[in-house]
Protein backbone atom coordinates (compact mmCIF):
# COMPACT_ATOMS: atom_id res chain seq x y z
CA UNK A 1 -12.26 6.26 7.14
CA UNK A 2 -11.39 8.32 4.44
CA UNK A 3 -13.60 9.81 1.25
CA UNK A 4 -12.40 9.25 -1.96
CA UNK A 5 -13.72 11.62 -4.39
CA UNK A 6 -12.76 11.50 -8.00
CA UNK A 7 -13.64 12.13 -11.23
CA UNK A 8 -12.81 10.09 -14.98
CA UNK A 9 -11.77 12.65 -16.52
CA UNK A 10 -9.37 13.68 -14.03
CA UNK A 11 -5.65 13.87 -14.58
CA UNK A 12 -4.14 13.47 -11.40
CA UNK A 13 -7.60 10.60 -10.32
CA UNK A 14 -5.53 8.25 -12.24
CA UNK A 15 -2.63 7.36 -10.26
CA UNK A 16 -4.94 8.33 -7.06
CA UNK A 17 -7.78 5.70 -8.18
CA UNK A 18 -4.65 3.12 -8.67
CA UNK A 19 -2.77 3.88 -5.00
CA UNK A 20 -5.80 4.76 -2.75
CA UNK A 21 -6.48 1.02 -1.62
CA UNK A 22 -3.16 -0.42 -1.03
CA UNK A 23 -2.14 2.76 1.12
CA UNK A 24 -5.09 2.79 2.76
CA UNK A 25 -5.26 -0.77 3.70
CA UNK A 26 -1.65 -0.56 4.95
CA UNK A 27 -2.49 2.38 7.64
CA UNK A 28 -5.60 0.90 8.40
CA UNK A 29 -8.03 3.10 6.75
CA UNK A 30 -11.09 1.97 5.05
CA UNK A 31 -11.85 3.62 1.46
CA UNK A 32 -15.22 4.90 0.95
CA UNK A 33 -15.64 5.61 -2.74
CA UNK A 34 -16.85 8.49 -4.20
CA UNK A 35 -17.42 9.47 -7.94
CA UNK A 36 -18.77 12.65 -8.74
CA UNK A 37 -18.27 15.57 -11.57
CA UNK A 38 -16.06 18.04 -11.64
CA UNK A 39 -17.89 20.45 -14.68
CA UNK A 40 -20.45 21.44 -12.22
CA UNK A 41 -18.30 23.00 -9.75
CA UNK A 42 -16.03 24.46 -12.16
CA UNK A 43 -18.67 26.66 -14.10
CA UNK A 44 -20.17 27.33 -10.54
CA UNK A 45 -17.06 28.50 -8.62
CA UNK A 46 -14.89 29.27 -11.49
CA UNK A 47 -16.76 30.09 -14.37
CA UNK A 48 -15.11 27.76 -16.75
CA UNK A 49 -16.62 25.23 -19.22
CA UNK A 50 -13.73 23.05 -20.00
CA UNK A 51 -10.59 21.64 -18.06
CA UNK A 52 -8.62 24.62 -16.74
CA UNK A 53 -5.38 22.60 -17.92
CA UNK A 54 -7.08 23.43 -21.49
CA UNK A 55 -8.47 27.07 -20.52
CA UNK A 56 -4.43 27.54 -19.40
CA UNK A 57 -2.35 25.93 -21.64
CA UNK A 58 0.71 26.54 -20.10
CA UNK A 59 -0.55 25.09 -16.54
CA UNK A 60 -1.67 22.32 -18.84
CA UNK A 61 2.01 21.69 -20.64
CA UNK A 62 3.21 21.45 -17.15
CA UNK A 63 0.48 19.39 -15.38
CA UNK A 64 1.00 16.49 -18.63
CA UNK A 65 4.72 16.62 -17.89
CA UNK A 66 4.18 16.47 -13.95
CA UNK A 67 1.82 12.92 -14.43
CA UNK A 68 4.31 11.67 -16.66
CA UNK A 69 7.06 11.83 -13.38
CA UNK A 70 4.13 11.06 -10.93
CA UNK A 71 3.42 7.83 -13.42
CA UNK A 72 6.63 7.02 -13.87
CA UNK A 73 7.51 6.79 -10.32
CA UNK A 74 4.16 4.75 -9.39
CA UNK A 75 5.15 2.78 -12.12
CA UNK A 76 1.57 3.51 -14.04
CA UNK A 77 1.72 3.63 -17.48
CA UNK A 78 0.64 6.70 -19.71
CA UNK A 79 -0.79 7.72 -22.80
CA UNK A 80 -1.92 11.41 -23.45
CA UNK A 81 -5.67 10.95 -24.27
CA UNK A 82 -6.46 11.91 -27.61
CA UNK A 83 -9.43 13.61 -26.64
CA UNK A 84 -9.22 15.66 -22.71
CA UNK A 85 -10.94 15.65 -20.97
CA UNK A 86 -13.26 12.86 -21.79
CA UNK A 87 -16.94 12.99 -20.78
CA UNK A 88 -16.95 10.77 -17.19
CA UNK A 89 -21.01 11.37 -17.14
CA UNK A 90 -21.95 7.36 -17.74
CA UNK A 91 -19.18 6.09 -16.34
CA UNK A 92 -19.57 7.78 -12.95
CA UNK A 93 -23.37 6.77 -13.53
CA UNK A 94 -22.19 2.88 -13.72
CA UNK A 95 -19.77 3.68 -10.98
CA UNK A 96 -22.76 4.66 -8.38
CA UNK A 97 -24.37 1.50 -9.75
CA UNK A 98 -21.61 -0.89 -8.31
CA UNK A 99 -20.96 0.66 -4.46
CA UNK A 100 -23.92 -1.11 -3.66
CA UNK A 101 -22.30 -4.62 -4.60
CA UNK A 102 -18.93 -3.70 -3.86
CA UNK A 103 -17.49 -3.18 -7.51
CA UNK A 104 -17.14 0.38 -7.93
CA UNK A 105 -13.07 0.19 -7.35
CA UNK A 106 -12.12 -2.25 -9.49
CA UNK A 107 -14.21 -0.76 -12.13
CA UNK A 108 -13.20 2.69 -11.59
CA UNK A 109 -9.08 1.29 -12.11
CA UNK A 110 -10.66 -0.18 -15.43
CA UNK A 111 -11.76 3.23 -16.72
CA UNK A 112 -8.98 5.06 -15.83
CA UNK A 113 -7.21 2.56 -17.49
CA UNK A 114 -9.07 2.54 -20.48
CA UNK A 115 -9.26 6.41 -20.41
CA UNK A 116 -5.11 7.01 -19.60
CA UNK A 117 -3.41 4.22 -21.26
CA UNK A 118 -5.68 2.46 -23.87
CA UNK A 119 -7.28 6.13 -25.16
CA UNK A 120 -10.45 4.34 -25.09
CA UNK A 121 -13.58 6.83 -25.63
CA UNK A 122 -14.80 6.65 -21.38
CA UNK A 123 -18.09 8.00 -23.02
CA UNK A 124 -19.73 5.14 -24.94
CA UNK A 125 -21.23 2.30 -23.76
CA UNK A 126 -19.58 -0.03 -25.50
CA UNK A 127 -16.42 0.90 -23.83
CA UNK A 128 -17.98 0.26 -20.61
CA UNK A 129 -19.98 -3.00 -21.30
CA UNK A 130 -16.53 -4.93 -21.33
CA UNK A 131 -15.15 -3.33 -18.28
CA UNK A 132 -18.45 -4.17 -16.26
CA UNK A 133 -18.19 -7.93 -17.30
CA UNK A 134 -14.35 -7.66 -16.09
CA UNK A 135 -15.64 -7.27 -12.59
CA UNK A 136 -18.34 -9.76 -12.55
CA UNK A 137 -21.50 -7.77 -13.18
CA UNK A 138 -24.27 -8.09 -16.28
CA UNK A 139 -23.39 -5.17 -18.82
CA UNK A 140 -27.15 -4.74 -19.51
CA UNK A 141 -28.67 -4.76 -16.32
CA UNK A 142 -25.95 -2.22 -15.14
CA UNK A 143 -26.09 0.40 -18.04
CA UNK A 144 -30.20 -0.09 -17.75
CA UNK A 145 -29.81 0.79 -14.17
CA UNK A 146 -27.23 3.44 -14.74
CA UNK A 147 -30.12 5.72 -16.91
CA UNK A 148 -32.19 5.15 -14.26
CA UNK A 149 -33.71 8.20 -12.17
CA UNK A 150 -32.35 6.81 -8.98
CA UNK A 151 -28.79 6.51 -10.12
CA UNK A 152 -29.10 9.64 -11.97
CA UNK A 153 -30.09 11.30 -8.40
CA UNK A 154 -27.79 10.15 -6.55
CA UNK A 155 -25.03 11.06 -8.31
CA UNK A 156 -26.42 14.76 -8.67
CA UNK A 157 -26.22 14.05 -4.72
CA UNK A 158 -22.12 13.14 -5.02
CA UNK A 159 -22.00 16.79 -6.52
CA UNK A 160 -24.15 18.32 -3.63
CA UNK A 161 -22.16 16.89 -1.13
CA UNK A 162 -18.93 17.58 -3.03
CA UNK A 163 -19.83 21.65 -2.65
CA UNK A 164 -21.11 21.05 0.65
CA UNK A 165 -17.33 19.37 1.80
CA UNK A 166 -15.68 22.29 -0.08
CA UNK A 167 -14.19 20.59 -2.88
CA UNK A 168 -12.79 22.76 -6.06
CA UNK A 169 -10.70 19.42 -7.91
CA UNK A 170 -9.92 16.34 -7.86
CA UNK A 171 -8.89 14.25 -7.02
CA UNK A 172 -10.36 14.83 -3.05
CA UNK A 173 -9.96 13.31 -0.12
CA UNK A 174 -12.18 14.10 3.09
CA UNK A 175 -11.57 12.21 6.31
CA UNK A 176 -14.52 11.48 9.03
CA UNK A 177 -14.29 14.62 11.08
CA UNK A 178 -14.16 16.88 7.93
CA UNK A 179 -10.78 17.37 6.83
CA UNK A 180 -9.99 18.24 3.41
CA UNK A 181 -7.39 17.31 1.53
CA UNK A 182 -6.47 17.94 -2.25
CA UNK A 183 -4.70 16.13 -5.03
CA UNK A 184 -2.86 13.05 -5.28
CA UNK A 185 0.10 14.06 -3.81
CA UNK A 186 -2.09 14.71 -0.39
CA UNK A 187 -3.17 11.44 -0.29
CA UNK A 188 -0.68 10.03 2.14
CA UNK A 189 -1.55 12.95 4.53
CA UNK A 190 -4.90 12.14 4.59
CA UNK A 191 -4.33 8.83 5.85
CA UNK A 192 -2.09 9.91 8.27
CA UNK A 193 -4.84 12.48 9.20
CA UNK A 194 -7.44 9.85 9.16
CA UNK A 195 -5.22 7.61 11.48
CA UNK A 196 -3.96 10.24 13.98
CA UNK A 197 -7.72 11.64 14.65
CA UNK A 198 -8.96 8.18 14.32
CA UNK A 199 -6.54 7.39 17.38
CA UNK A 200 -7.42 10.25 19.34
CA UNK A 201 -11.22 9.75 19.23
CA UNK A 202 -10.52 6.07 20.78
CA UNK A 203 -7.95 7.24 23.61
């Protein structure tokens, strides 16, 4: 078992949110999802209040030029958000609201896709009432239950246990005996991880 932790306004959750199942399915590796927010632990170990893509510009040039190969090679589209990075607050909010039913990763896909290809504005909830219909659940009754105080808590838990793992980005990956493992381009040696370790604990 792996963790997937991610975040909407992410960069590099995009082609992580669109990969993570099919390569984990293939080594035998079940997904557990895991949507938190990033803001938190930047002010808190960084200091920053915005991307640091945007508080570096020049890492930022670089890191939209970097996706664009990483895209290209997934074969993922990409558009350049208008707006970066978009406020992922209500979406991760509805994301906590499907894990229960088993939604959460198709609906996360439809965000990012909405977010990094259709510049869609992740923030308002009329953006999201379509995308929660597209995976079979009632728009209402989700964004009702996603300003709930239990939803609301237990994503501020998702943060808690993100600084508890050690986790400074996303997108994250944390395998069952603790491992860390950072960015997208990691995510293949997580499952390995994951695989080898499961192996050895059965032996």
């Amino acid at each position: 078992m792996i963790e997937f932790w991610y975040e909407f306004g992410s960069t590099y959750s995009y082609p992580a949110a669109m990969r993570v199942e099919r390569l984990a399915q293939s080594a035998g590796v079940t997904v557990a999802w895991r949507p938190f927010l990033l803001g938190p632990l930047f002010h808190e170990q960084q200091g920053l209040n915005d991307s640091p893509f945007n508080a570096f510009p020049v890492k930022g040039d670089y890191m939209w030029r970097d996706l664009q190969r990483v895209c290209d090679l997934e074969g993922l589209p990409l558009v350049h958000p208008s707006q970066f990075p978009r406020n992922g607050l209500l979406a991760a909010r509805v994301a906590i609201c499907g894990l229960e039913d088993g939604w959460t990763p198709a609906f996360s896909r439809a965000v990012y896709q909405a977010n990094f290809v259709d510049d869609q504005d992740i923030s308002q909830a009329e953006v999201l009432a379509p995308l929660i219909a597209s995976v079979g659940a009632a728009p209402d009754a989700v964004l009702a239950a996603a300003a709930s105080d239990p939803v609301k808590s237990r994503l501020k838990a998702h943060v808690r246990q993100a600084q508890e793992r050690g986790l400074f980005g996303a997108p994250s990956f944390v395998t069952a005996d603790g491992e860390l493992f950072w960015g997208n381009d990691r995510l293949e040696q997580a499952l390995d991880w994951a695989v080898r370790h499961q192996t050895l604990e059965q032996a």
